[in-house]
Protein backbone atom coordinates (compact mmCIF):
# COMPACT_ATOMS: atom_id res chain seq x y z
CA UNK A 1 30.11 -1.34 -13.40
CA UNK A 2 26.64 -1.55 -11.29
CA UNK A 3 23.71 0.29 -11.75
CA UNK A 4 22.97 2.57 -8.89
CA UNK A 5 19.59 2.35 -7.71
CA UNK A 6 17.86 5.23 -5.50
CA UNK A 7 16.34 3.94 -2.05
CA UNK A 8 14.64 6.48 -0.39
CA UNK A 9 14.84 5.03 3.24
CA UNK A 10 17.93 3.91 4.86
CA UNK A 11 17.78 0.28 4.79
CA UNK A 12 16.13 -2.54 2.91
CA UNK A 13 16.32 -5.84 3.75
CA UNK A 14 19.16 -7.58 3.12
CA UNK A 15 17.72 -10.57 1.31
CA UNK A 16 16.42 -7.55 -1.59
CA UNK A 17 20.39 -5.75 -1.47
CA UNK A 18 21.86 -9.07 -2.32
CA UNK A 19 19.49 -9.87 -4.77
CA UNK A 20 20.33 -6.56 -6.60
CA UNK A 21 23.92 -7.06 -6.33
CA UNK A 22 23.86 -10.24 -8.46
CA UNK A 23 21.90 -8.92 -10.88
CA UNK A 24 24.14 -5.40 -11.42
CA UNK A 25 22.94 -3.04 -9.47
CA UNK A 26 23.93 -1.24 -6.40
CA UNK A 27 21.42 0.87 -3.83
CA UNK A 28 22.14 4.33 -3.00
CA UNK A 29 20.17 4.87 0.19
CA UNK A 30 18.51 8.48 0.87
CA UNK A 31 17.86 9.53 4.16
CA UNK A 32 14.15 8.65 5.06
CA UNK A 33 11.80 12.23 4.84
CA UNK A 34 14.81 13.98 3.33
CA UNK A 35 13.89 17.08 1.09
CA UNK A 36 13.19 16.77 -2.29
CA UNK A 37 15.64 19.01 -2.90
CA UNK A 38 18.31 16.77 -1.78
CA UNK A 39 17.13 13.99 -2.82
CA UNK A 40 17.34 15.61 -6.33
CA UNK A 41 21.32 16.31 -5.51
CA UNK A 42 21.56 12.85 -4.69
CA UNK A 43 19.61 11.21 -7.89
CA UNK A 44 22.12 13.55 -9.86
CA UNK A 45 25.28 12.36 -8.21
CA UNK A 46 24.68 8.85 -8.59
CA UNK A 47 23.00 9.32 -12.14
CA UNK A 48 20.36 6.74 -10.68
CA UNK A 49 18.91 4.30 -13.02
CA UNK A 50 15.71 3.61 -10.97
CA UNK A 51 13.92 4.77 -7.44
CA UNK A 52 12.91 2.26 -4.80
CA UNK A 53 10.50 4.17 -3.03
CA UNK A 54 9.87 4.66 0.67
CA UNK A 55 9.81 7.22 2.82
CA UNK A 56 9.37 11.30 1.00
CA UNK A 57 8.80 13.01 -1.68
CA UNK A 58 9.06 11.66 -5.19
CA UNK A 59 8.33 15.02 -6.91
CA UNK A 60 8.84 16.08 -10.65
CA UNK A 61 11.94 16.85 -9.89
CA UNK A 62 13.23 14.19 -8.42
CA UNK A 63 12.26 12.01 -11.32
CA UNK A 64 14.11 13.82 -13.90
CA UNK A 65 17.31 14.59 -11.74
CA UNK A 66 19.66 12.21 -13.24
CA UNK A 67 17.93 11.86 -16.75
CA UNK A 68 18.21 8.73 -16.86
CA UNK A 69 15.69 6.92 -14.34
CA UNK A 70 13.77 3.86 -16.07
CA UNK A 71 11.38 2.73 -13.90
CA UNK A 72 10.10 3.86 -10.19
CA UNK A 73 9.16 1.16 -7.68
CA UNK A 74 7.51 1.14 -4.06
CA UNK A 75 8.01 -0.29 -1.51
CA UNK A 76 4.60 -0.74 -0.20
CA UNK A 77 1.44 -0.74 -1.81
CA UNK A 78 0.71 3.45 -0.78
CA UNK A 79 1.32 5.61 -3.88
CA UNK A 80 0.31 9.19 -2.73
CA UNK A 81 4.18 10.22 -2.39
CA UNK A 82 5.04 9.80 -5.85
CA UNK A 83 4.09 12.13 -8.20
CA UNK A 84 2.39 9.61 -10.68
CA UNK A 85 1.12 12.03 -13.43
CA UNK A 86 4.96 12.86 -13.56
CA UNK A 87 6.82 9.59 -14.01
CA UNK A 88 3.64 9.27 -16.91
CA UNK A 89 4.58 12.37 -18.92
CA UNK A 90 8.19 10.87 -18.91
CA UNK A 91 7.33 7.58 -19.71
CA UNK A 92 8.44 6.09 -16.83
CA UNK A 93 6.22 3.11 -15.21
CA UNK A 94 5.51 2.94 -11.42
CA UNK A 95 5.19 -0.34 -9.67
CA UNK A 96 4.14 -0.90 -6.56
CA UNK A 97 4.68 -4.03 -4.04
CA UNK A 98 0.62 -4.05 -3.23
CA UNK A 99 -0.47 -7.32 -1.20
CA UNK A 100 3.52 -7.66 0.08
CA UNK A 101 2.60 -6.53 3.95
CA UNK A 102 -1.23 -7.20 4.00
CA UNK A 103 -0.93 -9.65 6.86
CA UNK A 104 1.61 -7.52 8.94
CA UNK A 105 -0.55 -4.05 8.54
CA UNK A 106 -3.70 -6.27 9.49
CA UNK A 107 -2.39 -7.53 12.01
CA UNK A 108 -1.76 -3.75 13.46
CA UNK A 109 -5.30 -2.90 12.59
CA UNK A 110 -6.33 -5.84 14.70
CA UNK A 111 -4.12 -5.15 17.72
CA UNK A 112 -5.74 -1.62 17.84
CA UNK A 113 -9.01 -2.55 17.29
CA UNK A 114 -8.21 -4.99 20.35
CA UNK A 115 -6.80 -2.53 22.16
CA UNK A 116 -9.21 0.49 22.17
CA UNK A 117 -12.57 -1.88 22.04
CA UNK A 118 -10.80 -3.47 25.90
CA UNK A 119 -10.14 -0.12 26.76
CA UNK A 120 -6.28 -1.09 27.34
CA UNK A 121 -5.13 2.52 27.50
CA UNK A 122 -7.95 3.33 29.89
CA UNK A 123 -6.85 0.58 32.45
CA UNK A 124 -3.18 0.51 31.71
CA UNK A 125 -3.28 4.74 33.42
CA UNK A 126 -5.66 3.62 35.89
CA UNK A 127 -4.04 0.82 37.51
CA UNK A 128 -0.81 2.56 37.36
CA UNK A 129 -2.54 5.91 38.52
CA UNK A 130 -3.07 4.17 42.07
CA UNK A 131 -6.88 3.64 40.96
CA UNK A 132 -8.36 0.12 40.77
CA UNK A 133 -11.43 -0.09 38.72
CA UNK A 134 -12.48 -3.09 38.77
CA UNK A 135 -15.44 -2.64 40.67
CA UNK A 136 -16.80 -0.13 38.30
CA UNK A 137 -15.08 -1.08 34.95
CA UNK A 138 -17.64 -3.14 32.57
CA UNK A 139 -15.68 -4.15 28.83
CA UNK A 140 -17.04 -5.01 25.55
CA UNK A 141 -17.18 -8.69 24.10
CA UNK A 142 -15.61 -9.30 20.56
CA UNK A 143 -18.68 -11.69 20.12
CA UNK A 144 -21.02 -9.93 18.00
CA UNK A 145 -19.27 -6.83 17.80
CA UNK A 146 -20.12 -4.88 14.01
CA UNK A 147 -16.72 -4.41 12.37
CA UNK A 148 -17.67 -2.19 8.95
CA UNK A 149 -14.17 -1.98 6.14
CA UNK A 150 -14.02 0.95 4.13
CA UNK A 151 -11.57 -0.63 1.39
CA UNK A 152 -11.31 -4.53 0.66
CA UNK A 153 -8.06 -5.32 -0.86
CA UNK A 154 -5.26 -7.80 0.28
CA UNK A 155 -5.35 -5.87 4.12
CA UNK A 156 -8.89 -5.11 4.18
CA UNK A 157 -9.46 -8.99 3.02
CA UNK A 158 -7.15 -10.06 5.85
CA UNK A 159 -8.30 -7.87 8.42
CA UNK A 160 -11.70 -9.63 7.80
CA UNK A 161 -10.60 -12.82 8.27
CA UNK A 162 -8.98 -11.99 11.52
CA UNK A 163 -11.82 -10.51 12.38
CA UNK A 164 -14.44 -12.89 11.93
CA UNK A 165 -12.31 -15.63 13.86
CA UNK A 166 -12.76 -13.34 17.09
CA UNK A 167 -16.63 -13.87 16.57
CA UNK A 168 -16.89 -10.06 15.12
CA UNK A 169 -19.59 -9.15 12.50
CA UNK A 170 -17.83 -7.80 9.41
CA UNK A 171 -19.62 -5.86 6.31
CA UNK A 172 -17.23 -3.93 3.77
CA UNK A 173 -18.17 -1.43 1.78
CA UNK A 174 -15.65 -0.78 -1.67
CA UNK A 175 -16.96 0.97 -4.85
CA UNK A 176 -14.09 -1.82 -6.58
CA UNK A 177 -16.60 -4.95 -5.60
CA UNK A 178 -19.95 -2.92 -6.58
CA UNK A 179 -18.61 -1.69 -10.22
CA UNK A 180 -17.50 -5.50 -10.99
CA UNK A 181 -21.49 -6.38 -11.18
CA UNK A 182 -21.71 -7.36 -7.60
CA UNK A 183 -17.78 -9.27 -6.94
CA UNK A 184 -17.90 -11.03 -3.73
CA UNK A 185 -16.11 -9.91 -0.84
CA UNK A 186 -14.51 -11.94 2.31
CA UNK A 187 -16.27 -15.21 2.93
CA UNK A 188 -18.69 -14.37 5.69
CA UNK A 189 -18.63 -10.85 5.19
CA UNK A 190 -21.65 -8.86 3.85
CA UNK A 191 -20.82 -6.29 1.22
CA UNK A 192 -23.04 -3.27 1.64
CA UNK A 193 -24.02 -1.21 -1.46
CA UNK A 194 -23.60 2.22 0.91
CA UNK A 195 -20.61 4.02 2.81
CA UNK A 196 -23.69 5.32 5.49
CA UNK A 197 -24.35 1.88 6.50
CA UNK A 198 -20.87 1.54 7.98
CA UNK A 199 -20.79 4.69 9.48
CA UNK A 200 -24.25 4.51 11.18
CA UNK A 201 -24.28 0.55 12.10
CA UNK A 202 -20.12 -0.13 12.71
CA UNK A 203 -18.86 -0.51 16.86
CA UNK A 204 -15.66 -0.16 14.73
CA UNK A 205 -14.92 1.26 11.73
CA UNK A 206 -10.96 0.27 9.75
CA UNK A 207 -9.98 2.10 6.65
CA UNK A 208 -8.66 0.14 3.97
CA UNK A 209 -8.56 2.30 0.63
CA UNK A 210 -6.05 4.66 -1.19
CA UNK A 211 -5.90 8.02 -0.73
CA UNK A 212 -7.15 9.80 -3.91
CA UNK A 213 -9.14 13.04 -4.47
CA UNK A 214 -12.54 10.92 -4.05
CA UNK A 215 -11.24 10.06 -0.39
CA UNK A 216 -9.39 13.04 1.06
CA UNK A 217 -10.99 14.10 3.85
CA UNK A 218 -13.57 11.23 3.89
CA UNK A 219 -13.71 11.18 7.22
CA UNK A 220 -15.06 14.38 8.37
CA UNK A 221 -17.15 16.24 10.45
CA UNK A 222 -20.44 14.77 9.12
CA UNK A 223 -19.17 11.22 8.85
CA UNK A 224 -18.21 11.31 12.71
CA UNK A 225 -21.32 12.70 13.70
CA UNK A 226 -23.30 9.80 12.10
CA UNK A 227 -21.07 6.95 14.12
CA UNK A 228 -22.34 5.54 16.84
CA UNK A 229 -21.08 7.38 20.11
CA UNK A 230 -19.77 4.11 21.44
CA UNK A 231 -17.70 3.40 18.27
CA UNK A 232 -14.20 3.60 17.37
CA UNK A 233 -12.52 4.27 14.54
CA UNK A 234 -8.64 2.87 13.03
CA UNK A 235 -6.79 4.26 10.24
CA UNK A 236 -3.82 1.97 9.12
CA UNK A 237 -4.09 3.15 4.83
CA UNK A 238 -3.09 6.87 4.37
CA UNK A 239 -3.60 9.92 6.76
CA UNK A 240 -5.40 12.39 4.87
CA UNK A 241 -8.64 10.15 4.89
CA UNK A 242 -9.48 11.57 7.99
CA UNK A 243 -9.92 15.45 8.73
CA UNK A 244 -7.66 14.92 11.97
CA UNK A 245 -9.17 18.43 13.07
CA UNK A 246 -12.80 17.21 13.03
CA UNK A 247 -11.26 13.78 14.66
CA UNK A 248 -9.47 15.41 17.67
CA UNK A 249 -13.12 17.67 18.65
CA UNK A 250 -15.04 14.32 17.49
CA UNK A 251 -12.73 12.73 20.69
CA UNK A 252 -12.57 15.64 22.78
CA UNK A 253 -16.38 16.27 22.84
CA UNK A 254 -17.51 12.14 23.40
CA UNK A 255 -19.20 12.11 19.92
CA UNK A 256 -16.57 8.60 19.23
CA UNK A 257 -15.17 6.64 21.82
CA UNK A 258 -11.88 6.40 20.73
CA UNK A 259 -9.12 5.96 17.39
CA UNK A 260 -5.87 4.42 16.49
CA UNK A 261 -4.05 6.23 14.12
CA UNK A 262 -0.92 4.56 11.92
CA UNK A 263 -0.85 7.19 9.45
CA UNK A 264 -1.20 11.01 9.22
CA UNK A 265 -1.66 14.26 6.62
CA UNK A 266 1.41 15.53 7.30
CA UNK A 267 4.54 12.57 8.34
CA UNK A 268 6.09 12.79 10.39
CA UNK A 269 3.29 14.77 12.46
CA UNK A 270 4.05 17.93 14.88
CA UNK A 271 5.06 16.74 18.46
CA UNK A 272 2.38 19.37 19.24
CA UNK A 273 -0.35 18.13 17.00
CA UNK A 274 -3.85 19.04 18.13
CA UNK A 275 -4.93 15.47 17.25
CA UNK A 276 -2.55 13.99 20.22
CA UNK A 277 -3.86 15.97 22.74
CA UNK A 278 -7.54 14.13 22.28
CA UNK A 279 -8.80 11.89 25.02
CA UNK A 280 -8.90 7.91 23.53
CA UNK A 281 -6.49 8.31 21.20
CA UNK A 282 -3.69 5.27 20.60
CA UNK A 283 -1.10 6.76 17.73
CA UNK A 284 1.93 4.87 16.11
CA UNK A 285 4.23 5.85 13.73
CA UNK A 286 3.10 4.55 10.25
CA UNK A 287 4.72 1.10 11.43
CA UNK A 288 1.78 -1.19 10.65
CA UNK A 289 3.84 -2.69 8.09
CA UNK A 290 7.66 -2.71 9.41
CA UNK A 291 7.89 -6.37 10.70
CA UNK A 292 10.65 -8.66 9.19
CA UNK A 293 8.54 -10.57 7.12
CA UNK A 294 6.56 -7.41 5.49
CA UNK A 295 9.97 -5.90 4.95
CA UNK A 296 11.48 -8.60 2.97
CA UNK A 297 8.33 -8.97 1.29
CA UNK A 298 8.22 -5.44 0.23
CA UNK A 299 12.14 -4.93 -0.43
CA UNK A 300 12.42 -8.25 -2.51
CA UNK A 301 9.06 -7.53 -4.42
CA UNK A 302 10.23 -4.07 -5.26
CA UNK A 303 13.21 -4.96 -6.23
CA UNK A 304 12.08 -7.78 -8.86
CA UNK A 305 10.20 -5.38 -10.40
CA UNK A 306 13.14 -3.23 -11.08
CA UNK A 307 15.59 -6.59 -12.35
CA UNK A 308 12.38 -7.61 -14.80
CA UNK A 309 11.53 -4.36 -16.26
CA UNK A 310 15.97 -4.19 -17.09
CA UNK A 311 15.86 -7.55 -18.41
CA UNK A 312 12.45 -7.02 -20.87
CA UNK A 313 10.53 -9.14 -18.70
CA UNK A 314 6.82 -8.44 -18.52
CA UNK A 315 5.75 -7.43 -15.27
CA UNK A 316 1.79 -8.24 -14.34
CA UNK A 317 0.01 -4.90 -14.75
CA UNK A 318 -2.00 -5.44 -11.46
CA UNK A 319 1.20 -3.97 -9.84
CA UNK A 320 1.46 -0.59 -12.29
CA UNK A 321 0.49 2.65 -10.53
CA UNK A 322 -1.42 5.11 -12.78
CA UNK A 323 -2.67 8.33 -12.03
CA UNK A 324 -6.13 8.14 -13.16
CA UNK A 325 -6.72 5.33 -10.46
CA UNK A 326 -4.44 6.27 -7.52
CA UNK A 327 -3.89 9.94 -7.97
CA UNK A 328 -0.54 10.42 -6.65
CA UNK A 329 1.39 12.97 -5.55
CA UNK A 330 0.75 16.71 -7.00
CA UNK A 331 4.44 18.57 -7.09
């Protein structure tokens, strides 16, 4: 008989369901946002073994709802729906697939930073409006444009990279690189020592960091105020770094130029969100990461982690989740 296995989306690449399979377990899949209530009904009925993590809430309850869950893993790096302190007091280890869709979720950050810095929104409603602006319309270069990375993990790293080949000036800023005695960041970047120097010097500003109590909200009122007025501003981590209140007046009233938004406080968001109602705005659906190659990536990583902690293996604790580092969920 298999092991059943809680997925809380409803799919995972194939590649990561066969894998599974030959090694004795079988994936339950959960509807993706479903309550935690039924998700609880559904841990029960199974009696899972394990949670692969996507989409929801993994709360207390959830955990313990078929007694008998061994180990939690994500699918995707982002931690702050599982309710880490939980799976702790149970003794139950959380691992997540960090570094598995780095390039795919950079490569989202890029295309909006692309997007909103050659005002494609702007001209894709005016030429379509019946205007033609090209005699008044004047873009922006990539060439010497400031790029400034809050966060410098796997994305943030990649994100530089890309960066940098489109002639764009990068400097990070990551309280990780200045507590290991001065760790180097991205070849050609320039690691800065304070979060004000990105927010007063940046044409563009990309988020890169986990959400924890440190960074809710670290994008407020204040911080928006001290950005250049010409500067833009992308969120592709976790939504409730930014105060999407202060961002929507921050758009409405010219103090940015414009933000793309992958991720939000509350997923999905309210069709009648203040937030999309702001001018300069380009919103997706926390997809940054959802290409083929991420998604095996993530599935197959995931699901290793699950297979080697059965078998006794020893799993690298760079990929264990803790609550003193990454917070979690609170419920």
């Amino acid at each position: 008989m298999q092991k059943k296995i809680l997925v809380t989306r409803n799919r995972i690449d194939s590649s990561a369901v066969d894998l599974l399979k030959e090694n004795g377990f079988e994936c339950v899949f959960s509807p993706p946002y479903a309550k935690p209530e039924e998700v609880v009904e559904t841990a029960k009925a199974n009696n899972v073994c394990a949670i692969m993590v996507s989409q929801g809430k993994i709360t207390d309850a959830v955990i313990t709802a078929s007694g008998a869950v061994e180990v939690i893993a994500k699918h995707g790096s982002g931690v702050n729906n599982i309710n880490l302190a939980a799976a702790e007091k149970h003794k139950i280890p959380v691992y997540r697939a960090a570094g598995a869709n780095a390039r795919a979720v950079a490569e989202h950050a890029i295309a909006l930073v692309i997007a909103l810095r050659k005002s494609l929104p702007y001209l894709d409603d005016a030429t379509k409006g019946g205007n033609w602006p090209k005699g008044t319309f004047i873009g922006k270069d990539f060439a010497d444009t400031k790029l400034g990375l809050i966060g410098c993990g796997a994305i943030g790293r990649e994100v530089a990279g890309m960066a940098m080949a489109l002639g764009m000036k990068v400097s990070v800023f990551d309280p990780a690189l200045l507590a290991d005695g001065g760790a180097s960041g991205p070849e050609g970047a320039t690691v800065v020592a304070d979060i004000e120097t990105i927010s007063t010097n940046s044409d563009v500003i990309s988020l890169h960091c986990p959400l924890v109590p440190a960074t809710k909200h670290l994008i407020n009122r204040a911080f928006l105020e001290k950005m250049p007025s010409h500067a833009l501003i992308v969120n592709t981590a976790r939504g409730g770094m930014i105060d999407e209140e202060a961002l929507a007046e921050a758009l409405e009233n010219g103090v940015i130029a414009g933000a793309g938004i992958d991720s939000f406080e509350q997923e999905p968001p309210a069709a009648d969100a203040t937030l999309f109602k702001a001018p300069n705005l380009i919103a997706t659906p926390h997809a940054a990461g959802l290409t083929p190659g991420a998604e095996r990536n993530m599935a197959t990583m995931a699901a290793r982690f699950i297979i080697d902690h059965f078998e006794g293996r020893e799993i690298d604790p760079a990929f264990l989740a803790t609550s003193a580092a990454l917070g979690g969920l609170q419920e």
